[in-house]
N, C-alpha and C. Protein backbone atom coordinates (compact mmCIF):
# COMPACT_ATOMS: atom_id res chain seq x y z
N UNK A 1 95.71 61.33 95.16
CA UNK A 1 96.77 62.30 95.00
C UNK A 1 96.34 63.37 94.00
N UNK A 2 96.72 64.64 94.24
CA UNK A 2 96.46 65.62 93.29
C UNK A 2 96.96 65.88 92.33
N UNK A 3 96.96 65.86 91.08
CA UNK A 3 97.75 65.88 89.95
C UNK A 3 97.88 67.48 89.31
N UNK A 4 96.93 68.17 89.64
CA UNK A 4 97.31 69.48 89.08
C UNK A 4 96.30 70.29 89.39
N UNK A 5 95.85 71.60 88.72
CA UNK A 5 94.34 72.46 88.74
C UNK A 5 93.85 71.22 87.83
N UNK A 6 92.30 71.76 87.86
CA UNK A 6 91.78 71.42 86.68
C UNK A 6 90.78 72.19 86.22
N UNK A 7 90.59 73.08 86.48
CA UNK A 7 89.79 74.17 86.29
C UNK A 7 89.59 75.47 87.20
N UNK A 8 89.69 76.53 87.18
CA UNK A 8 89.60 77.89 87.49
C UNK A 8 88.18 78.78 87.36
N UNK A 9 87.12 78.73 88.46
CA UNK A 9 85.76 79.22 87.98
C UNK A 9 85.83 80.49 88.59
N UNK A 10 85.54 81.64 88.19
CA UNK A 10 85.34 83.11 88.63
C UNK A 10 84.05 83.61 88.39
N UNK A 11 83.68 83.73 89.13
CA UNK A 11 81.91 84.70 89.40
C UNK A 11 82.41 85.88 88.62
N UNK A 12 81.23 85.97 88.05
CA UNK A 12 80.96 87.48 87.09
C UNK A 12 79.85 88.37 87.22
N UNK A 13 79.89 89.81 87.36
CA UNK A 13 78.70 90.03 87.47
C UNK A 13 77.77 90.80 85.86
N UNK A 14 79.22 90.27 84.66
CA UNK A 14 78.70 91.07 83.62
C UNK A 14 79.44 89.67 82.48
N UNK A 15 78.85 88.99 81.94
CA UNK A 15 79.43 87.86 81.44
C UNK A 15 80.34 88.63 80.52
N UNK A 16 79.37 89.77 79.46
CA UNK A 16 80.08 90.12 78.34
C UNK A 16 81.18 90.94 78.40
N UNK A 17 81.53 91.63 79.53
CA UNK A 17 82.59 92.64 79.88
C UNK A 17 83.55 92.11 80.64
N UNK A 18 83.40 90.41 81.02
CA UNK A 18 84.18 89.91 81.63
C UNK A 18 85.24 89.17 80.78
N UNK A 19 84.23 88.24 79.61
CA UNK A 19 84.33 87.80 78.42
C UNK A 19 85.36 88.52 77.66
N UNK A 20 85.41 89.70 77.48
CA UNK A 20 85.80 90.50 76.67
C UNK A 20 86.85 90.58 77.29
N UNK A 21 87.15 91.23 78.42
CA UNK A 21 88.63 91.25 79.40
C UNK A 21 89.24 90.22 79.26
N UNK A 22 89.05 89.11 79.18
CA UNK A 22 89.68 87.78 79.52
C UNK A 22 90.14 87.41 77.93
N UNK A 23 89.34 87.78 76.94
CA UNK A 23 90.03 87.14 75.53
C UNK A 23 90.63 89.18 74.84
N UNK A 24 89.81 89.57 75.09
CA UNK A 24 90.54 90.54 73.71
C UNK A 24 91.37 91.32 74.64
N UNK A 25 91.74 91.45 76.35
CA UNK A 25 92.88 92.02 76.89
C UNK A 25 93.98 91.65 77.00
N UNK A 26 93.36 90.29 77.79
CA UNK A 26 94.43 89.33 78.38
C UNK A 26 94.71 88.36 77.62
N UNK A 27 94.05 88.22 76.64
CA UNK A 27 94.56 87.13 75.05
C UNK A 27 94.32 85.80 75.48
N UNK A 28 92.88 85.17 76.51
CA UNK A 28 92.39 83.82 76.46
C UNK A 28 91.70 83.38 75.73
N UNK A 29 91.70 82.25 75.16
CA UNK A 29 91.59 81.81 74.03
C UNK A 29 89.87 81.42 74.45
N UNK A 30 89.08 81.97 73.35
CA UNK A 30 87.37 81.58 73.83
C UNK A 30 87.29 80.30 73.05
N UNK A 31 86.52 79.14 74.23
CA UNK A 31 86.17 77.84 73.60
C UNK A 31 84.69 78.13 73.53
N UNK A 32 83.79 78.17 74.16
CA UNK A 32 82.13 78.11 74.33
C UNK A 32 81.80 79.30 75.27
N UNK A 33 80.53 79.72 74.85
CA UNK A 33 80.22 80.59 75.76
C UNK A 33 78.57 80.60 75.81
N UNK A 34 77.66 80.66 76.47
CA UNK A 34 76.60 80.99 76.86
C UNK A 34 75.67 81.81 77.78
N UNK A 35 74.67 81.85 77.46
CA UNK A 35 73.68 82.80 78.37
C UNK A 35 74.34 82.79 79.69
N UNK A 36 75.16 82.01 80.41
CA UNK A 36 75.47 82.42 82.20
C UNK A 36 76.90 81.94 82.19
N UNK A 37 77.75 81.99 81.57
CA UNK A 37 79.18 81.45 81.17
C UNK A 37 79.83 81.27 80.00
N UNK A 38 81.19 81.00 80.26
CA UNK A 38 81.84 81.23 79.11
C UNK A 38 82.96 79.72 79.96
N UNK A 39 83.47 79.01 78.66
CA UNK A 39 84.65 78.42 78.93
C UNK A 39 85.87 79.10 78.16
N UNK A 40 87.46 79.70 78.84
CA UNK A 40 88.29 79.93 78.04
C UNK A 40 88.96 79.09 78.37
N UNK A 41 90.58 79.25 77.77
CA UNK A 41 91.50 78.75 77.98
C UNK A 41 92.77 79.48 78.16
N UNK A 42 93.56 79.94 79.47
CA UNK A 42 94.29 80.60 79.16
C UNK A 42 95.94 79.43 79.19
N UNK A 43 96.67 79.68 78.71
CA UNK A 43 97.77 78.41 78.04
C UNK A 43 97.34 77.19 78.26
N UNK A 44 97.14 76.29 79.36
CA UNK A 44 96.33 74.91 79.08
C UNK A 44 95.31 74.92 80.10
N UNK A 45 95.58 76.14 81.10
CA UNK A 45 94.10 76.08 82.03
C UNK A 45 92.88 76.66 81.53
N UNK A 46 91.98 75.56 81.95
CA UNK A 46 90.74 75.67 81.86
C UNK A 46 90.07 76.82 82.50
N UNK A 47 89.51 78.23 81.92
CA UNK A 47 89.17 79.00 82.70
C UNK A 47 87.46 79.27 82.48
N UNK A 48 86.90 79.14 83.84
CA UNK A 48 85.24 79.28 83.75
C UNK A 48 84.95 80.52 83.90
N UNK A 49 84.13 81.22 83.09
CA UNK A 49 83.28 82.41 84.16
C UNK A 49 81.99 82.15 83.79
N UNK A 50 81.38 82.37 85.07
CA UNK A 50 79.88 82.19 85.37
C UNK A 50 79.23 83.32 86.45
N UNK A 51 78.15 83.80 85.17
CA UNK A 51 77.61 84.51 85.98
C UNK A 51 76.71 84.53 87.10
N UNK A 52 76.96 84.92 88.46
CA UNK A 52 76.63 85.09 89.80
C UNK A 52 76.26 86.58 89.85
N UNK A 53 74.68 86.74 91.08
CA UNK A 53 74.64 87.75 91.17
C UNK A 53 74.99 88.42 92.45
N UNK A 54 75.87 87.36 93.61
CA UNK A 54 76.52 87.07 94.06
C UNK A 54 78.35 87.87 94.15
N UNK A 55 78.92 87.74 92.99
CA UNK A 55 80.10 88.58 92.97
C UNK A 55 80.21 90.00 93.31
N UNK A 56 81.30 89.61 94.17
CA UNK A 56 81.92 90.81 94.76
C UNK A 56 81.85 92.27 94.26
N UNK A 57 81.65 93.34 94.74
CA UNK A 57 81.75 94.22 94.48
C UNK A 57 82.78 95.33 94.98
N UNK A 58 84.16 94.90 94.95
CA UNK A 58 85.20 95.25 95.60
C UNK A 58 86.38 94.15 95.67
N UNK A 59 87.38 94.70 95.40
CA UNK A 59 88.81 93.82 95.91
C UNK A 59 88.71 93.12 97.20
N UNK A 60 89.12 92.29 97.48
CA UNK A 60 89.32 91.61 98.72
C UNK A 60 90.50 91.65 99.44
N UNK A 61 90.53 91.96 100.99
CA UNK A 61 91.67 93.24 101.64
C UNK A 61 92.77 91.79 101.59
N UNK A 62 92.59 90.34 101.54
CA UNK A 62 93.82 89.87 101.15
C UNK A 62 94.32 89.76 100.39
N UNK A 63 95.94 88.84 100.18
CA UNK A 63 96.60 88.62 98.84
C UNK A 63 96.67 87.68 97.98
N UNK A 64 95.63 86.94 98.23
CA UNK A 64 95.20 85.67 97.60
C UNK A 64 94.56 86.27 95.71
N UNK A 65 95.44 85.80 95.11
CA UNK A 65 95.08 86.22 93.76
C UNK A 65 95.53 85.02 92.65
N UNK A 66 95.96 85.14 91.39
CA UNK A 66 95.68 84.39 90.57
C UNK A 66 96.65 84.87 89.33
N UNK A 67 97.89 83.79 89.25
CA UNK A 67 99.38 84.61 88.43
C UNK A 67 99.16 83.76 87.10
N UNK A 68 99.22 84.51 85.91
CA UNK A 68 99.21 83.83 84.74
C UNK A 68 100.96 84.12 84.19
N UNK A 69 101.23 83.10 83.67
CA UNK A 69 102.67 83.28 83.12
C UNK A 69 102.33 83.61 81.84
N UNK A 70 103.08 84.95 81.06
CA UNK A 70 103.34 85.75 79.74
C UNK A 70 105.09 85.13 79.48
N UNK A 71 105.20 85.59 78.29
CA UNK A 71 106.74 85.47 77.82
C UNK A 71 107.30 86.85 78.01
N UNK A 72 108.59 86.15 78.70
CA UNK A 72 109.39 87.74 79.08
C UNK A 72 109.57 88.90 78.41
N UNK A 73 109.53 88.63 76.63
CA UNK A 73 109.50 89.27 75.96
C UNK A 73 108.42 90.15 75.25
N UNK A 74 107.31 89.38 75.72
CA UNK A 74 105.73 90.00 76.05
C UNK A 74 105.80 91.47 76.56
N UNK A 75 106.32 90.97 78.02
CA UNK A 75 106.06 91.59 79.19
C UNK A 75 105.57 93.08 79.19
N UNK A 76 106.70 93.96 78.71
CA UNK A 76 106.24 95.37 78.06
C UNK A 76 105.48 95.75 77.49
N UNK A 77 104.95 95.07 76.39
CA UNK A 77 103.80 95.35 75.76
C UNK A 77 102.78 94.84 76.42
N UNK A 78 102.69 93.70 77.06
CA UNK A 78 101.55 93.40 78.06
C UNK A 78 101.26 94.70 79.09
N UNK A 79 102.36 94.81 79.65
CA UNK A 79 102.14 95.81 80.75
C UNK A 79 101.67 97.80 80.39
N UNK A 80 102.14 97.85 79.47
CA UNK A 80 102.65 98.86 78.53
C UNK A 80 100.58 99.17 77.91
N UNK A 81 100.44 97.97 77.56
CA UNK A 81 98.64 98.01 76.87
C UNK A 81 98.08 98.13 78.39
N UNK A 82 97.78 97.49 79.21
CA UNK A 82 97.30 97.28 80.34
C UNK A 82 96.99 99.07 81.22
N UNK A 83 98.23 99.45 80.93
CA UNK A 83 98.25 101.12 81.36
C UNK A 83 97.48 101.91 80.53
N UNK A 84 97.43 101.73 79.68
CA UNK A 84 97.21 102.46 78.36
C UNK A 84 95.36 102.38 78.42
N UNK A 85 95.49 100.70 78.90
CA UNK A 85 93.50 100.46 78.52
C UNK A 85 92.99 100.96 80.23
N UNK A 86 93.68 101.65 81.15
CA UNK A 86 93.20 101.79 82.43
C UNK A 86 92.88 100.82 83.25
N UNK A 87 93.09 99.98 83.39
CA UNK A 87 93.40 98.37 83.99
C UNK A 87 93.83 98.24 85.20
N UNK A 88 93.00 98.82 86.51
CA UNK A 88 93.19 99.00 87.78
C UNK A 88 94.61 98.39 88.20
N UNK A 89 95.99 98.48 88.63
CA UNK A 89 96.53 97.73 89.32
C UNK A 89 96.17 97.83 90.89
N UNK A 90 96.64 96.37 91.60
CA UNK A 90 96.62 96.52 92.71
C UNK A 90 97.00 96.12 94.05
N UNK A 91 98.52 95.94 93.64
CA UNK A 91 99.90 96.03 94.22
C UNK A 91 101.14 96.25 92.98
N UNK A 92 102.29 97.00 93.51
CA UNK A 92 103.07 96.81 92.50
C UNK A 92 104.41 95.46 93.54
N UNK A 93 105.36 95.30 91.93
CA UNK A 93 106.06 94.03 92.35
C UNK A 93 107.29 94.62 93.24
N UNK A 94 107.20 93.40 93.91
CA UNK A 94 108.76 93.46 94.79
C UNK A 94 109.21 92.37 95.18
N UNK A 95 108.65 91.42 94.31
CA UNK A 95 109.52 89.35 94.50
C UNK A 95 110.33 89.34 93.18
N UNK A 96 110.87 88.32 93.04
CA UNK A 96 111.60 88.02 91.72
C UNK A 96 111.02 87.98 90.11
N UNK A 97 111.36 88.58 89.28
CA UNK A 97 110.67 87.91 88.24
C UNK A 97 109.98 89.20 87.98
N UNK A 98 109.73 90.04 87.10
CA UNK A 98 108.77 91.01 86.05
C UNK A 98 107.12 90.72 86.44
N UNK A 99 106.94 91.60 87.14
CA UNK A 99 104.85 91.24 87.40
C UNK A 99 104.72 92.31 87.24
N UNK A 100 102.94 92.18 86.73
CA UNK A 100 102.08 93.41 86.82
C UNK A 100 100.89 92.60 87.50
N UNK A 101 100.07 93.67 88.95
CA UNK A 101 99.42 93.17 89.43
C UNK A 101 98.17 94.13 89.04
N UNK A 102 96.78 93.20 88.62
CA UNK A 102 95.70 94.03 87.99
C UNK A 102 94.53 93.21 88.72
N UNK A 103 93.32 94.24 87.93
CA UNK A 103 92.01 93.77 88.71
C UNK A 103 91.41 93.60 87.79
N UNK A 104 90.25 92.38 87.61
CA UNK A 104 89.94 92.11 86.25
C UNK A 104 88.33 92.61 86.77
N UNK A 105 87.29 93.07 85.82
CA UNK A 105 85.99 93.82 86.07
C UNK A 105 85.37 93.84 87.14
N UNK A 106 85.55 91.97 88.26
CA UNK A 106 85.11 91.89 88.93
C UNK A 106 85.82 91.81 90.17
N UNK A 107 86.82 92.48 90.64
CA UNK A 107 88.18 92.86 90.93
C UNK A 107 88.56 91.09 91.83
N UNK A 108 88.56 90.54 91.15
CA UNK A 108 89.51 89.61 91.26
C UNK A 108 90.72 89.68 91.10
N UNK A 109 92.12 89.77 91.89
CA UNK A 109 93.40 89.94 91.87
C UNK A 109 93.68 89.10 90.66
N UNK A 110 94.73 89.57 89.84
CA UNK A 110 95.58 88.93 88.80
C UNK A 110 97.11 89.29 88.83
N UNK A 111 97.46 88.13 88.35
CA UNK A 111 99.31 88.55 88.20
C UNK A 111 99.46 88.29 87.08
N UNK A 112 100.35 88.95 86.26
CA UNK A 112 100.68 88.59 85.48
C UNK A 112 102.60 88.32 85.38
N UNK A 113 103.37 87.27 85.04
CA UNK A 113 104.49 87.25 85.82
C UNK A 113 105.06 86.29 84.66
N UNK A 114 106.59 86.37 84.80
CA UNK A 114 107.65 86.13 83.88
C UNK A 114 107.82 84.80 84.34
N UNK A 115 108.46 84.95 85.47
CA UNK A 115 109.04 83.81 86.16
C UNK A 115 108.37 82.64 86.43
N UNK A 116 109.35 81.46 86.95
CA UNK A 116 108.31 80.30 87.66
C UNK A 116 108.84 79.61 88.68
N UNK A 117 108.72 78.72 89.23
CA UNK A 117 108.89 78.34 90.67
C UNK A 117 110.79 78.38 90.79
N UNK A 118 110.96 77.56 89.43
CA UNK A 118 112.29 77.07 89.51
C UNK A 118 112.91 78.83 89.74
N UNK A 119 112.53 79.61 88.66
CA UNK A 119 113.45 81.32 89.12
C UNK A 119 113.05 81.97 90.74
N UNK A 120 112.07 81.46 91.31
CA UNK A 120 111.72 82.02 92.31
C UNK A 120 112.31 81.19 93.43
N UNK A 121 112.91 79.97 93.44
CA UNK A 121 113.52 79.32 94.16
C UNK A 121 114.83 79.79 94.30
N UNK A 122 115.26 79.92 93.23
CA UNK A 122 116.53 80.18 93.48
C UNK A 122 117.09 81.57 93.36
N UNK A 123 115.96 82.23 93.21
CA UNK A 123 116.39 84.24 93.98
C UNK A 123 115.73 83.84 95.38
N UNK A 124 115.36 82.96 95.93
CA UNK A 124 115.07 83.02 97.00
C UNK A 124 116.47 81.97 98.07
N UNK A 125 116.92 81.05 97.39
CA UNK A 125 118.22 80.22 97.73
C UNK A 125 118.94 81.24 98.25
N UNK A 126 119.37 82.40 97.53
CA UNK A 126 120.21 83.80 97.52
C UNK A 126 119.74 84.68 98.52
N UNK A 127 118.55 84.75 98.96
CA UNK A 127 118.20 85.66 99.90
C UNK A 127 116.82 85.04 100.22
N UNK A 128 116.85 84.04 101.16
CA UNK A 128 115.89 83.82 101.80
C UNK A 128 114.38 84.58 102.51
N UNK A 129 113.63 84.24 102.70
CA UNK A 129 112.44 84.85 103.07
C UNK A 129 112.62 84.04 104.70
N UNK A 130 112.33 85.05 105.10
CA UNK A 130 112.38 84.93 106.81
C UNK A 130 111.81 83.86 107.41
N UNK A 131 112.79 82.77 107.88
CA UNK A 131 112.50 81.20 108.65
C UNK A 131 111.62 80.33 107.36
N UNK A 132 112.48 80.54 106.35
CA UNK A 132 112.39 79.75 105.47
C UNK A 132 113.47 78.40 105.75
N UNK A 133 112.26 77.59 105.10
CA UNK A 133 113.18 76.07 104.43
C UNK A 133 112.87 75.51 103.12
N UNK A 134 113.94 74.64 103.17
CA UNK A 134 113.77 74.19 101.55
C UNK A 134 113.38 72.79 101.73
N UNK A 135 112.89 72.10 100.82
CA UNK A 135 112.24 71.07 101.24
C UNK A 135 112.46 69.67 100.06
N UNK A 136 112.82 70.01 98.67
CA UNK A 136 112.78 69.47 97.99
C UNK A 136 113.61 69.89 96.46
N UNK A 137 114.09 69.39 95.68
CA UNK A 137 114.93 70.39 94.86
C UNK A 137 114.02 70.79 93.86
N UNK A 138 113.97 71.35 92.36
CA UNK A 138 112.73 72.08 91.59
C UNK A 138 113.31 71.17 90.49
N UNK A 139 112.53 70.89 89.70
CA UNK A 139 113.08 70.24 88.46
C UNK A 139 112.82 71.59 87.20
N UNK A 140 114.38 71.19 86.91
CA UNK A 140 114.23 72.48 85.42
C UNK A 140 113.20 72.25 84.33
């Protein structure tokens, strides 16, 4: 059975400019870092980057991306710096809950977002998403 993530690895094609985005933008906490990687931590996930020479050079045309939860009261100033440091977005929001959607050096999609399953369940209880079901209740 699956118990949770347990780690998050992202190809880099610049360790130190990736490094740098990930702790002094986005405020992940640096544990180790070396010649072809870095371990952070952003709230209890384990986040890898390792450099590949391999990584993308472009967004990817789907919506498969990667939502970190901020405090609501963050939010503005998160979003607010993010504009300010030129911080590609690349979608804006239209689900429940305060997001900013960005591209981190190696345009890997990011969210950054208020909410969590339990608020998104139940703006969605209220107005369903098309041939939706519910399946199970959310624990607060």
């Amino acid at each position: 059975m699956i118990t949770g993530i347990n780690h998050i690895t992202l190809s880099v094609c610049d360790l130190e400019k990736s490094f740098n985005f990930y702790t002094e933008i986005l405020g992940c906490q640096a544990i180790a870092k070396w010649q072809t990687g870095a371990y952070l931590l952003a709230g209890d996930l384990w986040l890898c980057l390792s450099l590949d020479s391999n990584t993308r050079t472009n967004p990817m045309d789907e919506y498969t991306h990667i939502a970190f939860s901020i405090p609501e009261d963050k939010f503005p100033e998160y979003s607010d710096r993010l504009k300010v440091l030129g911080v590609k977005q690349w979608k804006q929001n239209t689900s429940e809950g305060e997001s900013i959607y960005i591209l981190d050096p190696d345009y890997h999609k990011l969210e950054l977002h208020i909410g969590d399953l339990s608020s998104r369940i139940a703006a969605t209880q209220k107005a369903p998403y098309k041939g939706m079901k519910f399946f199970t209740e959310v624990s607060q």
